[in-house]
Protein backbone atom coordinates (compact mmCIF):
# COMPACT_ATOMS: atom_id res chain seq x y z
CA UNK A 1 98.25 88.74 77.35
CA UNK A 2 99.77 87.04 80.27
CA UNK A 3 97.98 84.14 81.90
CA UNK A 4 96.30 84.97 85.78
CA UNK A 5 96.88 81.56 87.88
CA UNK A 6 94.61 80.65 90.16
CA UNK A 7 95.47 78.70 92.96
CA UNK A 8 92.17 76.40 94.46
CA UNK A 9 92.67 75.54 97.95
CA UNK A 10 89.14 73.89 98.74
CA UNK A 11 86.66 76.21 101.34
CA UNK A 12 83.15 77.14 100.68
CA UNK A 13 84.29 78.71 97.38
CA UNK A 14 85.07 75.12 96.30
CA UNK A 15 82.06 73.29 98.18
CA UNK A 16 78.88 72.20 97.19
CA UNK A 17 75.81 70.96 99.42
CA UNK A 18 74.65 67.71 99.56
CA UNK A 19 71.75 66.98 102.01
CA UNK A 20 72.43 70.29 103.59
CA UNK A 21 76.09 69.24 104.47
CA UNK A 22 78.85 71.54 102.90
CA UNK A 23 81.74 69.90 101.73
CA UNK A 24 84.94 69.84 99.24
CA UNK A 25 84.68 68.12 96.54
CA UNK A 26 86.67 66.84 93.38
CA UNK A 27 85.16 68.80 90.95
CA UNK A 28 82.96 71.93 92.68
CA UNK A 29 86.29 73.88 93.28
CA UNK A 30 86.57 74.21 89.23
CA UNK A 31 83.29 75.48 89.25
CA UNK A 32 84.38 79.35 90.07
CA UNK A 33 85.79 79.28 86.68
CA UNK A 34 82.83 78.04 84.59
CA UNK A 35 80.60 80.39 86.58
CA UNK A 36 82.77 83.34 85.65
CA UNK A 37 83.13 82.41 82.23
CA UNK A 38 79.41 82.24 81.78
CA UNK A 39 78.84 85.67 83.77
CA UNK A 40 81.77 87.43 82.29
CA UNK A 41 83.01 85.93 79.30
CA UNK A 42 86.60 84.18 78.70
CA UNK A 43 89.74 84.82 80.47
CA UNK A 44 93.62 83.34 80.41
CA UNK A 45 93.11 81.48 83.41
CA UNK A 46 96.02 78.59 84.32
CA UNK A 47 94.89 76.46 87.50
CA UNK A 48 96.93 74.72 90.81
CA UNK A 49 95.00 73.14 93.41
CA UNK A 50 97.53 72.26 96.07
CA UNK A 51 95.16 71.06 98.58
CA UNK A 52 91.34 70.86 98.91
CA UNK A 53 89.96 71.22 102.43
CA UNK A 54 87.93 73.18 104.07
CA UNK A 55 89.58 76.00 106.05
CA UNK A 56 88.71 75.37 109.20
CA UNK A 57 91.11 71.97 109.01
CA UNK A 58 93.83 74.09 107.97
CA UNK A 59 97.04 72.20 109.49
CA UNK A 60 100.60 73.75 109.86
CA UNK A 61 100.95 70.66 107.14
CA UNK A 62 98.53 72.00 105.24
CA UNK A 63 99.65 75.12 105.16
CA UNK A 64 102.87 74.70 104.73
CA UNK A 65 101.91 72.65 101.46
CA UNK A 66 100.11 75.91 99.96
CA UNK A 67 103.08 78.36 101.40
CA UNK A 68 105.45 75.63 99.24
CA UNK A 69 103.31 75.35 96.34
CA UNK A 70 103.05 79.60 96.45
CA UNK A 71 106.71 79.77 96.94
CA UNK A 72 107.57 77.90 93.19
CA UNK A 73 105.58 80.01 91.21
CA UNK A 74 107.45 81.64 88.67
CA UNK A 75 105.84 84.89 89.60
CA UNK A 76 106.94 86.91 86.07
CA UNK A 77 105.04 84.51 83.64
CA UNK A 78 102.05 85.75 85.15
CA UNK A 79 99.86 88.85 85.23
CA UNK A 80 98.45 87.88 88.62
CA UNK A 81 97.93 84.80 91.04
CA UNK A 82 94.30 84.37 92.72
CA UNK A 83 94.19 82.04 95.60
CA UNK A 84 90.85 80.77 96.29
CA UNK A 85 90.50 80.11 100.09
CA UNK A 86 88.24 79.20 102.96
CA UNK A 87 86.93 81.96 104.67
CA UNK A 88 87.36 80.89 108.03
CA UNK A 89 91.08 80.88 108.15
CA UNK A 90 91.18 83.33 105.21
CA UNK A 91 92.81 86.00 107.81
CA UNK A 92 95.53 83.63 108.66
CA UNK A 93 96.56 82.55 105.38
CA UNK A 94 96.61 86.45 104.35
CA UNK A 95 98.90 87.57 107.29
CA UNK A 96 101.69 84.24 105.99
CA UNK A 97 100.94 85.33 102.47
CA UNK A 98 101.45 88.90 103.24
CA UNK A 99 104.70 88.60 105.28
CA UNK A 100 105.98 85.87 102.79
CA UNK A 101 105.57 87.48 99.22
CA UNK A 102 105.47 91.33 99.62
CA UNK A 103 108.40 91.58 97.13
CA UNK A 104 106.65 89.36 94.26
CA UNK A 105 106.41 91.50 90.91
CA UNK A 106 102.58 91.13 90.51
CA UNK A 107 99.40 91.33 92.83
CA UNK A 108 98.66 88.31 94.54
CA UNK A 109 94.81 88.43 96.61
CA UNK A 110 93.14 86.33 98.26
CA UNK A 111 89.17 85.63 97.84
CA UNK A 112 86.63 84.08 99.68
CA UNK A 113 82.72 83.25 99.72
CA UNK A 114 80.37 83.58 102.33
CA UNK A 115 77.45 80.57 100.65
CA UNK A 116 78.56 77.82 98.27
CA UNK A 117 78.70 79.23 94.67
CA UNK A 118 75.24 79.35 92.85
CA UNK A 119 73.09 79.87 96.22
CA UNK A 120 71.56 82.65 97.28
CA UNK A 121 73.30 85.48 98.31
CA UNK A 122 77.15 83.90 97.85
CA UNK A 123 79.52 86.71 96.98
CA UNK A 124 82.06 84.43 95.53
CA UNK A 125 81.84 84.70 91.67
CA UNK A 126 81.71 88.75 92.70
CA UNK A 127 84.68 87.90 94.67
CA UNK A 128 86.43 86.63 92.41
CA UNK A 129 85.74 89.15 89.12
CA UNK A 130 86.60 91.88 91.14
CA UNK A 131 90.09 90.14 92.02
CA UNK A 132 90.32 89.78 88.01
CA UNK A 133 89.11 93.48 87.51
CA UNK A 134 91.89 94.60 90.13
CA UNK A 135 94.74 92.27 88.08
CA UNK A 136 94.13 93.37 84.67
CA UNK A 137 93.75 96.93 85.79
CA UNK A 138 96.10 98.46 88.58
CA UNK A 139 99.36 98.56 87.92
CA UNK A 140 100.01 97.63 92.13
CA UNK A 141 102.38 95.13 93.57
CA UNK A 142 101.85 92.59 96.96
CA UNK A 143 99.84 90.60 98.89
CA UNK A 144 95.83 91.56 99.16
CA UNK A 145 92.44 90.31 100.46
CA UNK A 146 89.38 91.08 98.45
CA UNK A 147 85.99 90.58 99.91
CA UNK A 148 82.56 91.73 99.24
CA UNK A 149 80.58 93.21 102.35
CA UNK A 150 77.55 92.85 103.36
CA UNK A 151 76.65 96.61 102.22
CA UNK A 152 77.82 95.23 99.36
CA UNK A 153 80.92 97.53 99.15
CA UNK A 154 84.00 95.37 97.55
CA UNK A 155 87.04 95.92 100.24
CA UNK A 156 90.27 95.58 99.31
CA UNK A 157 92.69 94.43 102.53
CA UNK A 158 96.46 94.65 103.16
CA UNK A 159 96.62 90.76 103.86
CA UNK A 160 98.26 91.28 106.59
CA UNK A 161 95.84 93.58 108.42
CA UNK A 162 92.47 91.81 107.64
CA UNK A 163 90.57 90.18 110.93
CA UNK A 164 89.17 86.88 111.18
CA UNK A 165 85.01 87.26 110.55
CA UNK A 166 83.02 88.05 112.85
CA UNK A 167 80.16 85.21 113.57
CA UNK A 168 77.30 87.20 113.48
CA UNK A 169 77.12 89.06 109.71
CA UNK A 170 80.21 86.62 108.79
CA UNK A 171 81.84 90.39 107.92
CA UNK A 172 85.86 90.94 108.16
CA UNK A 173 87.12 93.88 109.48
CA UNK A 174 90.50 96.05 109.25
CA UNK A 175 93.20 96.11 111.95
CA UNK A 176 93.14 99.65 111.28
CA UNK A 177 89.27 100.38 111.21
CA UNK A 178 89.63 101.42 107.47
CA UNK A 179 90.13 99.03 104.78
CA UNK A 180 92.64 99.70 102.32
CA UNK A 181 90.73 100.44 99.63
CA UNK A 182 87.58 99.44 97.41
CA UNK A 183 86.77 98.20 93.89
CA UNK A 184 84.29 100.26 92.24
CA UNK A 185 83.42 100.08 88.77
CA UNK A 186 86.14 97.89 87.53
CA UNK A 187 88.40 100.31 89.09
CA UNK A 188 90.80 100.31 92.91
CA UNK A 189 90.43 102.95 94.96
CA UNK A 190 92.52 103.52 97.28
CA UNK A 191 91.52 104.80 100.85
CA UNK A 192 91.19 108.30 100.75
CA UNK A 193 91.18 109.53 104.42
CA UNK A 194 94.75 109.12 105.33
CA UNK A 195 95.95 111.44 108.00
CA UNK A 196 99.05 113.72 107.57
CA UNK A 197 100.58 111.08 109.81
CA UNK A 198 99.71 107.75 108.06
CA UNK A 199 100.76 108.98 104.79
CA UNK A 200 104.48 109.95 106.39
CA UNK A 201 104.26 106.07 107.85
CA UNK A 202 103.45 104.91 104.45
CA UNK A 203 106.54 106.51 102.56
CA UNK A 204 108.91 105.30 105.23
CA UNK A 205 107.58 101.90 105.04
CA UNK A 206 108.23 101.63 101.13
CA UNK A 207 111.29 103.45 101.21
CA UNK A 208 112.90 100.81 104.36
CA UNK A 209 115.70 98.66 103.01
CA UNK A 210 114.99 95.31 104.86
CA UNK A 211 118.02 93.22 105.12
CA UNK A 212 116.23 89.67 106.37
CA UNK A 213 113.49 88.42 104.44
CA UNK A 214 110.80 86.01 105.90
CA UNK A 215 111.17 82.52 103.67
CA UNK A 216 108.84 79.59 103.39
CA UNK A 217 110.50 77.08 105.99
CA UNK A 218 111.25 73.39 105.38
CA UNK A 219 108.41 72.51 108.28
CA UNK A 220 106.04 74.10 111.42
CA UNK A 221 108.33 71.78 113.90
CA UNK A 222 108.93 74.79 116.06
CA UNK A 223 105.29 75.78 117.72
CA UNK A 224 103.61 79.05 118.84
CA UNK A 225 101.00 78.74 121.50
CA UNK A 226 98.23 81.76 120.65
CA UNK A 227 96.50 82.72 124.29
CA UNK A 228 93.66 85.21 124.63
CA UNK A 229 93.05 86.74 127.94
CA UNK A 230 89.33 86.89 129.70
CA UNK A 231 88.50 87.25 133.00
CA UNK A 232 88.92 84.08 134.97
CA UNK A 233 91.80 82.79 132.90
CA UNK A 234 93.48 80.16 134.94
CA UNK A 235 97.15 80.19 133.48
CA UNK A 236 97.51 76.99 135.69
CA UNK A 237 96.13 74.55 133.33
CA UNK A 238 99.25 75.87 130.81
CA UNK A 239 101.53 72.92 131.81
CA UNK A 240 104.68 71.77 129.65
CA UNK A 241 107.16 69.17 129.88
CA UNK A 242 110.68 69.27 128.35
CA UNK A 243 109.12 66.77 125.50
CA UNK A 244 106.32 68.86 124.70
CA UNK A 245 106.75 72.60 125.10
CA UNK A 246 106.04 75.37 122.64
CA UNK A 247 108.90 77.38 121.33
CA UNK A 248 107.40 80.82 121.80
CA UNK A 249 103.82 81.80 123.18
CA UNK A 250 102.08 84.82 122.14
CA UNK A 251 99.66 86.40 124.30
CA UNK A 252 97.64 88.54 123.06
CA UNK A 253 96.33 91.40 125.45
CA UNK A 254 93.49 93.63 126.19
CA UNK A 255 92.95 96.62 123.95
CA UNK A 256 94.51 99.13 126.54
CA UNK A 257 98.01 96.31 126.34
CA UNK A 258 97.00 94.58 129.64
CA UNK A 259 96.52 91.46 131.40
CA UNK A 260 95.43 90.48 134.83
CA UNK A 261 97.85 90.07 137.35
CA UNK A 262 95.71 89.47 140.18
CA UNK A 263 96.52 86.41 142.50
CA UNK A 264 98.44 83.12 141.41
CA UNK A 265 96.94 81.23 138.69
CA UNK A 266 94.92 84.22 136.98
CA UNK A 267 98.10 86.14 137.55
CA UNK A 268 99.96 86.12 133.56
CA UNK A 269 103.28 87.73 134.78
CA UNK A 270 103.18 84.35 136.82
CA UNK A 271 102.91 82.39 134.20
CA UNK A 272 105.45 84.05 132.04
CA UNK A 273 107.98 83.43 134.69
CA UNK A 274 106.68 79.99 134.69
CA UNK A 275 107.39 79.64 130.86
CA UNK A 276 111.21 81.87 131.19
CA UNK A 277 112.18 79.35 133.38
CA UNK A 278 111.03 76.79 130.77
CA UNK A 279 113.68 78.73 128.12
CA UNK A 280 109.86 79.48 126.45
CA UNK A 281 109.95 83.03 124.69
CA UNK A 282 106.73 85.11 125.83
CA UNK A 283 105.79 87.89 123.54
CA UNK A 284 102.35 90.36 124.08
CA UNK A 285 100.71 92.19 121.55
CA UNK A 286 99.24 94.33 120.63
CA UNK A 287 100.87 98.17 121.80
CA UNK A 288 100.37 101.42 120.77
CA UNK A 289 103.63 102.72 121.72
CA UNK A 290 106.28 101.21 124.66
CA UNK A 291 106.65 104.73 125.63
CA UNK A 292 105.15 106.87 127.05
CA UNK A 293 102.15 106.75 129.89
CA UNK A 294 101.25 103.02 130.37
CA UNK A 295 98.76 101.02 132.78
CA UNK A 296 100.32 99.63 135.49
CA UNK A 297 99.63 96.31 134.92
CA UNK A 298 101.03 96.79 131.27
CA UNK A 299 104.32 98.86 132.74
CA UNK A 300 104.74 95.66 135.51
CA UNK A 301 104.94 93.41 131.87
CA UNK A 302 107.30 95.79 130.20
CA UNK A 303 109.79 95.90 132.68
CA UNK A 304 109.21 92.30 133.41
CA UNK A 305 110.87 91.68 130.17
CA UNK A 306 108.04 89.89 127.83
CA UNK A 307 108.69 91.01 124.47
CA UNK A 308 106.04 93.66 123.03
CA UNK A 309 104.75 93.36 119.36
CA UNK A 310 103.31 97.14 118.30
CA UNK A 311 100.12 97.63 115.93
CA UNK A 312 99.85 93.69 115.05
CA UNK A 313 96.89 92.13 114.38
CA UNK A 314 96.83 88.43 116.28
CA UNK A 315 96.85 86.54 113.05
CA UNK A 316 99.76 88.58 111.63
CA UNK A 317 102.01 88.49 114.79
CA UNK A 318 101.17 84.55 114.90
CA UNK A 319 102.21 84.18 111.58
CA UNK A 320 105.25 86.28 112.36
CA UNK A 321 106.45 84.12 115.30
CA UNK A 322 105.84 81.06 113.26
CA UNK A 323 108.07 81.77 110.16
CA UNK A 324 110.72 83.29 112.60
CA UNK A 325 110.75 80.21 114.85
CA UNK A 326 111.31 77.86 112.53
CA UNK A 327 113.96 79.79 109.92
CA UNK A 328 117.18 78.29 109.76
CA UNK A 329 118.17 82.28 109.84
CA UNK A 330 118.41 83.47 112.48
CA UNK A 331 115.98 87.34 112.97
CA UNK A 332 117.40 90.29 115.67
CA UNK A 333 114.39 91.74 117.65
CA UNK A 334 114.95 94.68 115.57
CA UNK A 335 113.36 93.07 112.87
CA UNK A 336 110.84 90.96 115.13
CA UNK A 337 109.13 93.77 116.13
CA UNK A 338 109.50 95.85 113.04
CA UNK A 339 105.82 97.33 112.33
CA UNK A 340 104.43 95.28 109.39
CA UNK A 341 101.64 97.51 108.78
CA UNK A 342 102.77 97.75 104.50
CA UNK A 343 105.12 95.01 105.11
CA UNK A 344 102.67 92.87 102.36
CA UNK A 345 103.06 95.93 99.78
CA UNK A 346 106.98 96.66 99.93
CA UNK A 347 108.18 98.06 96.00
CA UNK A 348 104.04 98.40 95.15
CA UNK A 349 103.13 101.87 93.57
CA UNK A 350 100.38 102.99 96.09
């Protein structure tokens, strides 16, 4: 029986509290596997731990140390990898992960815990059975994220269409307002109410033939400013000098693909003319369609010429920009705004 390798990274699943502080530590990350072994009995486990932080510090360094460390494994002397992450950047690392190793010959999930393992109400041992139970019984391919609810309903996520948690129940959420799928009783299943529609999208999207791959780059030199829009956004205080200057910035819109563009320094068109002038690349995100009937404070962007990114989540078109800006390939637009929604499960057998 082939080996599962899990990769510790450090977060709450790898914390334990001392004088009601949360932190890493040297030995609480390796005490997911004692836990399970206790709870479930033995298992061919093989162990990495390329960094140990909590999520929230999650560098471009940082991650670009786990991304490396992901990127030697020799994927077919395993049955499955398990990365153990943070929760807080959890969506993050799933959208890189997703759009990085899609085409790997086994599953690959990410887990996280709400509490520190052993307290009350953590859902990380769960977390991380259920990731075990979905290895050693699905015969699926790609990048997931597997997290227990707080109806206690254990959602499987294409990694890159999970959200970041929300701060109140700490609960993810879907890009698509559906998870994937569930475990239940040892067993994955998958999402049953697909629409006529979706399922078309889904064969098309396993059937593409994608020429350029997204590869782990040598560094995060290149940046991507992230921007969210609320009212009263003064663009002004976005100031760059030749020396210090993002490559691209992605500004993520209302739902309806909008922005203000109301007087000078709320107005965003301004400041994407500011930032063209700057040889700065401005993408929005995320559309519906391009076609069509649009507001006409979204139509003024189109035509404007900022580059629209179509059903993207914000952590999955950041991680997008990121790996394209700093390839030594160069990637057409074609492929920039290529719709990623099964991008993480190309070659699986969904």
């Amino acid at each position: 029986m082939k080996k599962i390798l899990v990769v510790l990274t450090g977060g709450t699943i790898g914390s334990r509290v001392d004088n009601d502080v949360i932190d890493v530590s040297d030995t609480s990350p390796y005490r997911l596997l004692s836990l399970y072994e206790e709870s479930y009995g033995r298992e061919a486990f093989e162990v990495i731990q390329p960094i140990n932080i909590l999520s929230e510090n999650m560098t471009p360094d940082s991650l670009l140390i786990l991304l490396k460390a992901l990127d030697r494994i020799p994927y077919g002397e395993y049955a499955g990898i398990i990365v153990a992450h943070g929760s807080d950047t959890l969506s993050y690392t799933s959208a890189f992960a997703g759009l990085l190793f899609h085409h790997i010959p086994v599953p690959m999930i990410l887990i996280a815990s709400n509490y520190p393992l052993g307290q009350e109400g953590s859902n990380g041992l769960n977390n991380f059975a259920r990731a075990v139970e979905f290895i050693r019984g699905q015969n699926m391919k790609g990048v997931f994220t597997l997290y227990q609810d707080r109806e206690g309903v254990d959602q499987v996520y294409l990694a890159t269409r999970i959200h970041e948690a929300e701060p109140v129940h700490d609960q993810f959420r879907d890009f698509s307002g559906c998870a994937f799928g569930r475990m239940e009783n040892g067993r994955f299943l998958l999402r049953t109410e697909k629409n006529d529609e979706e399922s078309r999208m889904i064969e098309k999207e396993l059937k593409k033939d994608r020429k350029q791959k997204l590869m782990v780059p040598d560094s995060f030199s290149n940046k991507v400013m992230m921007i969210r829009p609320y009212p009263g956004m003064d663009y002004s205080v976005f100031r760059f000098d030749e020396n210090n200057k993002p490559a691209a910035v992605l500004h993520y819109l209302y739902h309806s693909a909008t922005a203000c563009l109301s007087g000078e320094e709320y107005n965003f068109l301004s400041f994407a003319q500011r930032c063209r002038r700057q040889n700065i690349d401005v993408y929005t995100a995320s559309y519906k369609r391009t076609d069509g009937k649009q507001y006409a404070t979204g139509d003024v962007l189109l035509k404007a010429g900022v580059i629209p990114l179509l059903n993207i989540s914000p952590e999955a078109a950041y991680a997008k920009l990121m790996l394209i800006y700093n390839s030594k390939k160069p990637m057409d637009r074609e492929f920039l705004q290529e719709n990623i929604y099964f991008e993480c499960i190309e070659g699986g057998n969904v």
